[in-house]
N, C-alpha and C. Protein backbone atom coordinates (compact mmCIF):
# COMPACT_ATOMS: atom_id res chain seq x y z
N UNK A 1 -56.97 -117.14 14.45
CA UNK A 1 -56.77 -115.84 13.84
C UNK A 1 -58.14 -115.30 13.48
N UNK A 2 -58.70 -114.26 13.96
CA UNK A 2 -59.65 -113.54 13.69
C UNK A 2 -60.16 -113.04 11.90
N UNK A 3 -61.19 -112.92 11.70
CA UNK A 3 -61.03 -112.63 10.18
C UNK A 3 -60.48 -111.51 9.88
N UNK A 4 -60.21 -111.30 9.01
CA UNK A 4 -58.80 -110.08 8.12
C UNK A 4 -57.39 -109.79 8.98
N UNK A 5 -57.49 -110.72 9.68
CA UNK A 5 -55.64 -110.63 10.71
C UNK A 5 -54.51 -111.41 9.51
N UNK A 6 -53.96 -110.94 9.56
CA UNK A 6 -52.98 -111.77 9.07
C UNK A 6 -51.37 -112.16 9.34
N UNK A 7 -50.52 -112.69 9.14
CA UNK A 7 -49.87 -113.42 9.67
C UNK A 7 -48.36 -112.59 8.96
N UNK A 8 -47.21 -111.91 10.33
CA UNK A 8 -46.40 -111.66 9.40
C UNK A 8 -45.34 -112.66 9.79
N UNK A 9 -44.26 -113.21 8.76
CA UNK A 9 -43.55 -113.80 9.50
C UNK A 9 -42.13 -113.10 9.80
N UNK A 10 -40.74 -112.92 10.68
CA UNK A 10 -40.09 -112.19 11.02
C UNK A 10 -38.79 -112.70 11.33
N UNK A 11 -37.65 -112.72 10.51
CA UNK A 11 -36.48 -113.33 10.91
C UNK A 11 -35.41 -112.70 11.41
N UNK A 12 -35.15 -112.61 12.61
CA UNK A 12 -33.64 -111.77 12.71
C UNK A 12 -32.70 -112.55 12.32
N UNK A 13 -31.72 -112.15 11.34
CA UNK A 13 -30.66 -112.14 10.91
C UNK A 13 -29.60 -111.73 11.55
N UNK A 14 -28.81 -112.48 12.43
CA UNK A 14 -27.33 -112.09 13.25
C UNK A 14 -26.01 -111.49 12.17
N UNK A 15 -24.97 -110.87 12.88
CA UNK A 15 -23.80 -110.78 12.31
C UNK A 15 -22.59 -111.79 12.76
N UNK A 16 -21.73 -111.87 12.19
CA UNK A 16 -20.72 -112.82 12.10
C UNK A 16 -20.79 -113.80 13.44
N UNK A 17 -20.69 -112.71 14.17
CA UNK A 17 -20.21 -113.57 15.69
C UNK A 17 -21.77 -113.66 16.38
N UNK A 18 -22.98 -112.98 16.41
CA UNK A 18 -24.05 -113.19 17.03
C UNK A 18 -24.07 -114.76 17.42
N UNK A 19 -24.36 -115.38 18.50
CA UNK A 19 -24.64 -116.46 19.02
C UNK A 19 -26.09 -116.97 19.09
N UNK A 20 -26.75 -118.16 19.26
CA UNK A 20 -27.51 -118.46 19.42
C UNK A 20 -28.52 -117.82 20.50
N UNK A 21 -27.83 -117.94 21.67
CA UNK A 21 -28.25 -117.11 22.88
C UNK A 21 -28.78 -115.80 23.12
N UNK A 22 -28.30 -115.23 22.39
CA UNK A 22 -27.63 -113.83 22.09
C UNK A 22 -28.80 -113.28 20.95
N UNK A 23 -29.35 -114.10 19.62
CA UNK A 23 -30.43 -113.79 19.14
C UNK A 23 -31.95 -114.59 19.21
N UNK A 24 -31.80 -115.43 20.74
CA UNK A 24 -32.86 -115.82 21.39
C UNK A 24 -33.22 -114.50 22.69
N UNK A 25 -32.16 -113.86 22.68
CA UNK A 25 -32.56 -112.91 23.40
C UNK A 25 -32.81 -111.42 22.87
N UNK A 26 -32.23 -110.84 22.15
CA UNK A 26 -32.76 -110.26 20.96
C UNK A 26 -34.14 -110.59 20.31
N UNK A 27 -34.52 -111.95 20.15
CA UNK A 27 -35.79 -111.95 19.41
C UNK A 27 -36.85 -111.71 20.61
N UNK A 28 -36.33 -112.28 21.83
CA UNK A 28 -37.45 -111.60 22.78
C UNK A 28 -37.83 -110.24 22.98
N UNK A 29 -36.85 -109.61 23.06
CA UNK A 29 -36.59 -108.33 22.91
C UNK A 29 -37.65 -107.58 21.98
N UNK A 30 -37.60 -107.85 20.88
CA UNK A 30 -38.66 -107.65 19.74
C UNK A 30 -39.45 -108.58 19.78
N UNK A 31 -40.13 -108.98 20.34
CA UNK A 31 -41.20 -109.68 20.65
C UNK A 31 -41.98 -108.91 21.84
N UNK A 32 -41.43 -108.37 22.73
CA UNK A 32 -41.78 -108.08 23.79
C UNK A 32 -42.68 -106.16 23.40
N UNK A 33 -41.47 -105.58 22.69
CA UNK A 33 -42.02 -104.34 21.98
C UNK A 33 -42.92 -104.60 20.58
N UNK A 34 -43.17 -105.85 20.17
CA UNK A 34 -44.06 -106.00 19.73
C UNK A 34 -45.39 -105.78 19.93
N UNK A 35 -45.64 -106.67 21.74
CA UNK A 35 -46.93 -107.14 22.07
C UNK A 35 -47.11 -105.35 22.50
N UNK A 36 -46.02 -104.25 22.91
CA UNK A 36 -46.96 -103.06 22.87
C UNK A 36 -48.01 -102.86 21.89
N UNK A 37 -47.85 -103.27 20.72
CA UNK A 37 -48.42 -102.40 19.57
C UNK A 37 -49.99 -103.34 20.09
N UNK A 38 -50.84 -102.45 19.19
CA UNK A 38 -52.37 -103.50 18.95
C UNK A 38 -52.51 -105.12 18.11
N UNK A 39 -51.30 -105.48 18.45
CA UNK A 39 -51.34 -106.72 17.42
C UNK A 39 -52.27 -107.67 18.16
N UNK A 40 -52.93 -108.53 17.77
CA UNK A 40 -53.06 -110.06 17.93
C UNK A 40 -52.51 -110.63 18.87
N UNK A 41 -51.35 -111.28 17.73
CA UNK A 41 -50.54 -112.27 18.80
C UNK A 41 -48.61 -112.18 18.28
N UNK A 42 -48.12 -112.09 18.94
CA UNK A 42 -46.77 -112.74 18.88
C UNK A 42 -46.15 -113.87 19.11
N UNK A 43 -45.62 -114.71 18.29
CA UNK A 43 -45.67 -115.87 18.68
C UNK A 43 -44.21 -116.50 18.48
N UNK A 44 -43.54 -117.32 19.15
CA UNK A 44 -42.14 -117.59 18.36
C UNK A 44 -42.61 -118.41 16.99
N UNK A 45 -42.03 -119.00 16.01
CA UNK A 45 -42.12 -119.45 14.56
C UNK A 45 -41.62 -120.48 15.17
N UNK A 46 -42.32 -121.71 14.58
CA UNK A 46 -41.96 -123.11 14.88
C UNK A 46 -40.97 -123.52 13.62
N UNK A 47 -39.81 -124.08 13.80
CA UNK A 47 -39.34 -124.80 12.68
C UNK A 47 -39.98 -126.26 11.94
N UNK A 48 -39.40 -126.34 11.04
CA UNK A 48 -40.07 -127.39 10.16
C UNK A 48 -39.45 -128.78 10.80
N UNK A 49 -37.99 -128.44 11.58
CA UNK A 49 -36.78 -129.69 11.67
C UNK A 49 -37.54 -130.35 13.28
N UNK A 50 -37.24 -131.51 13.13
CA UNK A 50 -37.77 -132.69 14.40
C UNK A 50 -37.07 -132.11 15.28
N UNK A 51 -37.36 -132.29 16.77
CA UNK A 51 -36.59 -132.56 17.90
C UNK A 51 -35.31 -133.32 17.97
N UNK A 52 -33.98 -132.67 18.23
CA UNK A 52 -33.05 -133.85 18.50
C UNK A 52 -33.78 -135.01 19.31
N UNK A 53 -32.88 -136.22 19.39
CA UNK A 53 -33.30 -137.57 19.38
C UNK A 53 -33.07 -136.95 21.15
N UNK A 54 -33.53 -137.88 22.41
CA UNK A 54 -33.36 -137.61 23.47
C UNK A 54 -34.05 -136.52 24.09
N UNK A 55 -34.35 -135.17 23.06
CA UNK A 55 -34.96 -134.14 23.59
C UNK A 55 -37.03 -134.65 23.89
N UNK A 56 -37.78 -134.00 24.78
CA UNK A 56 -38.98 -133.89 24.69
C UNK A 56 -39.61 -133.84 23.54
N UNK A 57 -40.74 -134.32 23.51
CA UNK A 57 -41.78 -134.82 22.02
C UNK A 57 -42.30 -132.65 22.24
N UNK A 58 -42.82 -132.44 21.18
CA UNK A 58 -42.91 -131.22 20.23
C UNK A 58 -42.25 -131.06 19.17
N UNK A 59 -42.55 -129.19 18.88
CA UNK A 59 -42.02 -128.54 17.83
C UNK A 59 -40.77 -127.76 18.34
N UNK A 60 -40.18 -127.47 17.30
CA UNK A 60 -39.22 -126.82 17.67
C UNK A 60 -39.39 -125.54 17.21
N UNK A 61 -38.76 -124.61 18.25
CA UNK A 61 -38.81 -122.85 17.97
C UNK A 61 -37.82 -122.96 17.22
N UNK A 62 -37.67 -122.12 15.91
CA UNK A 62 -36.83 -121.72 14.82
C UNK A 62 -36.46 -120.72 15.86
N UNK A 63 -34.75 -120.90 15.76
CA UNK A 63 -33.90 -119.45 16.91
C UNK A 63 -34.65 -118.04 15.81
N UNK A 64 -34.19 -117.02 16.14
CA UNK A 64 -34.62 -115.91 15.74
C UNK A 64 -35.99 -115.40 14.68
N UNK A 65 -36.95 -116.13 15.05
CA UNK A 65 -37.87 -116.19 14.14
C UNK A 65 -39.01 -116.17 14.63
N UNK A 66 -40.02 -115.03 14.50
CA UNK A 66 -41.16 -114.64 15.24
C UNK A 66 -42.59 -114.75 13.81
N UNK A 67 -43.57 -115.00 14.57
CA UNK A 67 -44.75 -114.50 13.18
C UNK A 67 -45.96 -113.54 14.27
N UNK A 68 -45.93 -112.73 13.67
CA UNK A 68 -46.67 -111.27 14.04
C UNK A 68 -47.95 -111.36 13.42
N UNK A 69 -49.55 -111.83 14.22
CA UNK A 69 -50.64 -111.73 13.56
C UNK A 69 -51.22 -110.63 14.16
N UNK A 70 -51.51 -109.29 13.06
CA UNK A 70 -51.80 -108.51 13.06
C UNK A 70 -53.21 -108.17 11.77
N UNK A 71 -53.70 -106.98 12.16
CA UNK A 71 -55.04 -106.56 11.15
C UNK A 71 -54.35 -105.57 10.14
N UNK A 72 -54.65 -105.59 9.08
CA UNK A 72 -54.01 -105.04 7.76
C UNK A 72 -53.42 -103.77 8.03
N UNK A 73 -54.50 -103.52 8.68
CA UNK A 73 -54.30 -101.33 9.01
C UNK A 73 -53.13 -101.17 9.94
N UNK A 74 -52.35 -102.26 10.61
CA UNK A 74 -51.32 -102.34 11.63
C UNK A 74 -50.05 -102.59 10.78
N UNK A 75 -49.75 -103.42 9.37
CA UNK A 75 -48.67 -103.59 8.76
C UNK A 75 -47.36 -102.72 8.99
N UNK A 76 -48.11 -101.36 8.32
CA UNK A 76 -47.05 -100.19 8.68
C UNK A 76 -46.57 -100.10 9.46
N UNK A 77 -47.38 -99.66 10.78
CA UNK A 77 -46.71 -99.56 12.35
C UNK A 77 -45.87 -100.42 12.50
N UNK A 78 -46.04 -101.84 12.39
CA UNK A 78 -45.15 -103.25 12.68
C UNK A 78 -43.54 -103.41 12.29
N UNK A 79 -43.91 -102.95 10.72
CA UNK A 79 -42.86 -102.64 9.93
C UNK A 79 -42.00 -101.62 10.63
N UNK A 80 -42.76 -100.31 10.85
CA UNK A 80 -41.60 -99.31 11.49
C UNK A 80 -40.84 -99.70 12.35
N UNK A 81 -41.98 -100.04 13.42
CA UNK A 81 -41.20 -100.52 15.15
C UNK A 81 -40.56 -101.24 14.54
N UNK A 82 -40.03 -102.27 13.66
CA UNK A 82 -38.91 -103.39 13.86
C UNK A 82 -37.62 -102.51 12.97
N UNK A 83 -38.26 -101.46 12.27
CA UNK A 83 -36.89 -100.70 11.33
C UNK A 83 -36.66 -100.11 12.99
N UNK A 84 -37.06 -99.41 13.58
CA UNK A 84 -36.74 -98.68 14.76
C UNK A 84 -36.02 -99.45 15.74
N UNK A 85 -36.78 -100.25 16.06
CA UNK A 85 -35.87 -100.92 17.02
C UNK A 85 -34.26 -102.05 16.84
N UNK A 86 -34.23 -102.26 15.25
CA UNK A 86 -33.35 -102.73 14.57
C UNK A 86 -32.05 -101.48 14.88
N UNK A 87 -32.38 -100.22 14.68
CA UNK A 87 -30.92 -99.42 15.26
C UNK A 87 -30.28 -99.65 16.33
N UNK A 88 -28.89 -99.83 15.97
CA UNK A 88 -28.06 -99.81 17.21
C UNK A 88 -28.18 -101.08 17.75
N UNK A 89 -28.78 -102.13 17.29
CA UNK A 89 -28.98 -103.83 17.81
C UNK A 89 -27.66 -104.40 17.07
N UNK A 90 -26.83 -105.84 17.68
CA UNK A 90 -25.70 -106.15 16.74
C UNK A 90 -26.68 -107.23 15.86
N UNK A 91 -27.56 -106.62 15.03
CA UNK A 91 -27.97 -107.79 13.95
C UNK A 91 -27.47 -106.97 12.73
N UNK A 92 -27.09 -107.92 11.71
CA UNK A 92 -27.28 -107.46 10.17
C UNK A 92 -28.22 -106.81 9.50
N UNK A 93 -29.88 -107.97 9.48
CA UNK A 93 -31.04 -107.49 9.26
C UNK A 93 -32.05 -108.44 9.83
N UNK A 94 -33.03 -108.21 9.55
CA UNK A 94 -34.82 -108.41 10.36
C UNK A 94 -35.19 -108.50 8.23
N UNK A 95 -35.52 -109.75 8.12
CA UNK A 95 -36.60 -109.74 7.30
C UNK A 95 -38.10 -109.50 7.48
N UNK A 96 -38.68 -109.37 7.04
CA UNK A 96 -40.37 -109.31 6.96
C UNK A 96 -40.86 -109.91 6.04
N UNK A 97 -41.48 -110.88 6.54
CA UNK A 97 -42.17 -111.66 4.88
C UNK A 97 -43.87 -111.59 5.23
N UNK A 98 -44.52 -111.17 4.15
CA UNK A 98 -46.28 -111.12 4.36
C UNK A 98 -46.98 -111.45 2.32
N UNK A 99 -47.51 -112.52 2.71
CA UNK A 99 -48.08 -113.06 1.60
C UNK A 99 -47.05 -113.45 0.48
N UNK A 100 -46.28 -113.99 0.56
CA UNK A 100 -45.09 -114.73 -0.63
C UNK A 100 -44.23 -112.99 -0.45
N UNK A 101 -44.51 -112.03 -0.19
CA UNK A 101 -43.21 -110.97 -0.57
C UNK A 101 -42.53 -110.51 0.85
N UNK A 102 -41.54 -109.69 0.42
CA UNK A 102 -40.27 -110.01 1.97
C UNK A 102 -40.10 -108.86 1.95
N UNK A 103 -39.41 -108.20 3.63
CA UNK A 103 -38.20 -107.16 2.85
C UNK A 103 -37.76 -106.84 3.44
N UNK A 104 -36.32 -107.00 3.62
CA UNK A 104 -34.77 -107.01 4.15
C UNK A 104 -34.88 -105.70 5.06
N UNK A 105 -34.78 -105.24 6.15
CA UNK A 105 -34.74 -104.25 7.01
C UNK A 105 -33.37 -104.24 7.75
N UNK A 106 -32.52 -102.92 7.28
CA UNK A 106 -31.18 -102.93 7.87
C UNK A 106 -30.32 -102.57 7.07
N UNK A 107 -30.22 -102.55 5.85
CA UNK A 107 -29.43 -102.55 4.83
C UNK A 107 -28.78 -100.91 4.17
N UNK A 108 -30.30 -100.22 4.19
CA UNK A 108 -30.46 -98.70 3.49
C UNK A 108 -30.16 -97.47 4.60
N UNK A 109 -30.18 -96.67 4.13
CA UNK A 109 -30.36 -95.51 4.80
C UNK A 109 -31.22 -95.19 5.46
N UNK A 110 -31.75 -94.19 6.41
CA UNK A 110 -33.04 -93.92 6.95
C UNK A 110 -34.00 -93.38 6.01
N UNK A 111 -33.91 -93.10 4.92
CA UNK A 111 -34.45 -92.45 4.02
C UNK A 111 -35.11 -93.44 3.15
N UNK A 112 -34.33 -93.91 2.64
CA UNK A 112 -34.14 -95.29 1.34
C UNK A 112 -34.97 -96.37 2.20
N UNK A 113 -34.66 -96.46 3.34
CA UNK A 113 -35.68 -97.31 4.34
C UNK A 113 -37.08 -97.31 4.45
N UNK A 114 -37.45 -95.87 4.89
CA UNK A 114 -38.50 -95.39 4.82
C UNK A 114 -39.11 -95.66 3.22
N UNK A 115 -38.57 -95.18 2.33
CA UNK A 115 -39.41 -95.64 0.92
C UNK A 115 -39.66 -97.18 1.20
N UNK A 116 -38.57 -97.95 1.12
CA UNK A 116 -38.78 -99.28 1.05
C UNK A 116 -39.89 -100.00 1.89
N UNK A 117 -40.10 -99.21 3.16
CA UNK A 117 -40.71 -99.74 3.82
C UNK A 117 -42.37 -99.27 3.05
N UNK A 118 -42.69 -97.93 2.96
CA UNK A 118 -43.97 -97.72 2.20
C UNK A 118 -44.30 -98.46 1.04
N UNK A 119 -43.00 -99.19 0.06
CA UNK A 119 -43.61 -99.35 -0.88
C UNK A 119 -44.12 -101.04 -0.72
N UNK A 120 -42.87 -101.24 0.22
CA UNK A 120 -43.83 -103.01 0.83
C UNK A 120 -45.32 -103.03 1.19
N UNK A 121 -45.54 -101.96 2.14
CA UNK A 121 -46.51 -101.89 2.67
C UNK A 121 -47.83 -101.37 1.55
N UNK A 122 -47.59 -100.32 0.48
CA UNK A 122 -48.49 -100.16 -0.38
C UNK A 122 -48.91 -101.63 -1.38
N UNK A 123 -47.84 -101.85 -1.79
CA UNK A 123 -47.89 -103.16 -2.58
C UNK A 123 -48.53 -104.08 -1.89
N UNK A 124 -49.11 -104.76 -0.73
CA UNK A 124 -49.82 -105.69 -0.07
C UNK A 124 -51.47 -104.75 0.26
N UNK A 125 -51.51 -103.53 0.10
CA UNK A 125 -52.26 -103.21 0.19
C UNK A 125 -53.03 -103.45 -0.95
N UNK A 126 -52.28 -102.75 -2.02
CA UNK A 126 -53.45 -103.09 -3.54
C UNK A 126 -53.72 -104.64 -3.90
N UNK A 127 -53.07 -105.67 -2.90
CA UNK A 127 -53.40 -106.31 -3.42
C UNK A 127 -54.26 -107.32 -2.64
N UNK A 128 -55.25 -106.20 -1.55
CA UNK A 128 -56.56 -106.98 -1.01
C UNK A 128 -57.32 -106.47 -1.58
């Protein structure tokens, strides 16, 4: 990671019936309109849990879970594209987590969204 990049991490959240498959392909999906933006890197999120027994030695990809290393001045943009591209997808929500704080994308209005999303994004700002 380059100096001042930093690391977002990104969970899609399925609805009732979403399948495994189904938000391994979805997270590509947003992964893929990710790497448009000027980011860094996109990367899948490794889980913490071992390999089943029998499977190949590594890590394991956490299903729906991406980390976005991007440069500070990119947060916003990142944030939008995933409120944007979150419409009309069958997920619930897309968390965003950057430096211990989170924030639930999917829930609000387009309006109420938009605040929420500025005030995540201001709040990590004041606090470089």
């Amino acid at each position: 990671m380059s100096t001042g990049a930093m690391d977002l991490g990104v969970q899609l959240v399925g609805t009732h019936d979403t399948d495994a498959e189904e938000l391994a392909r979805l997270t590509g999906s947003l992964r893929r309109e990710l790497l448009e933006l000027d980011v860094e890197d996109v990367s899948l999120a490794r889980s913490g849990a071992e390999a089943p027994e029998g499977a190949k030695s590594g890590e394991v990809v956490a299903v729906g879970a991406l980390v976005v290393t991007v440069a500070p001045v990119l947060v916003r943009q990142v944030v939008k594209l995933i409120d944007t591209w979150l419409r009309n997808r069958p997920l619930r929500t897309v968390k965003v987590e950057l430096d211990g704080r989170s924030i639930e994308l999917g829930h609000a209005s387009p309006e109420d969204q938009q605040r929420l999303i500025e005030a995540f994004v201001n709040a990590g700002a004041t606090q470089e």
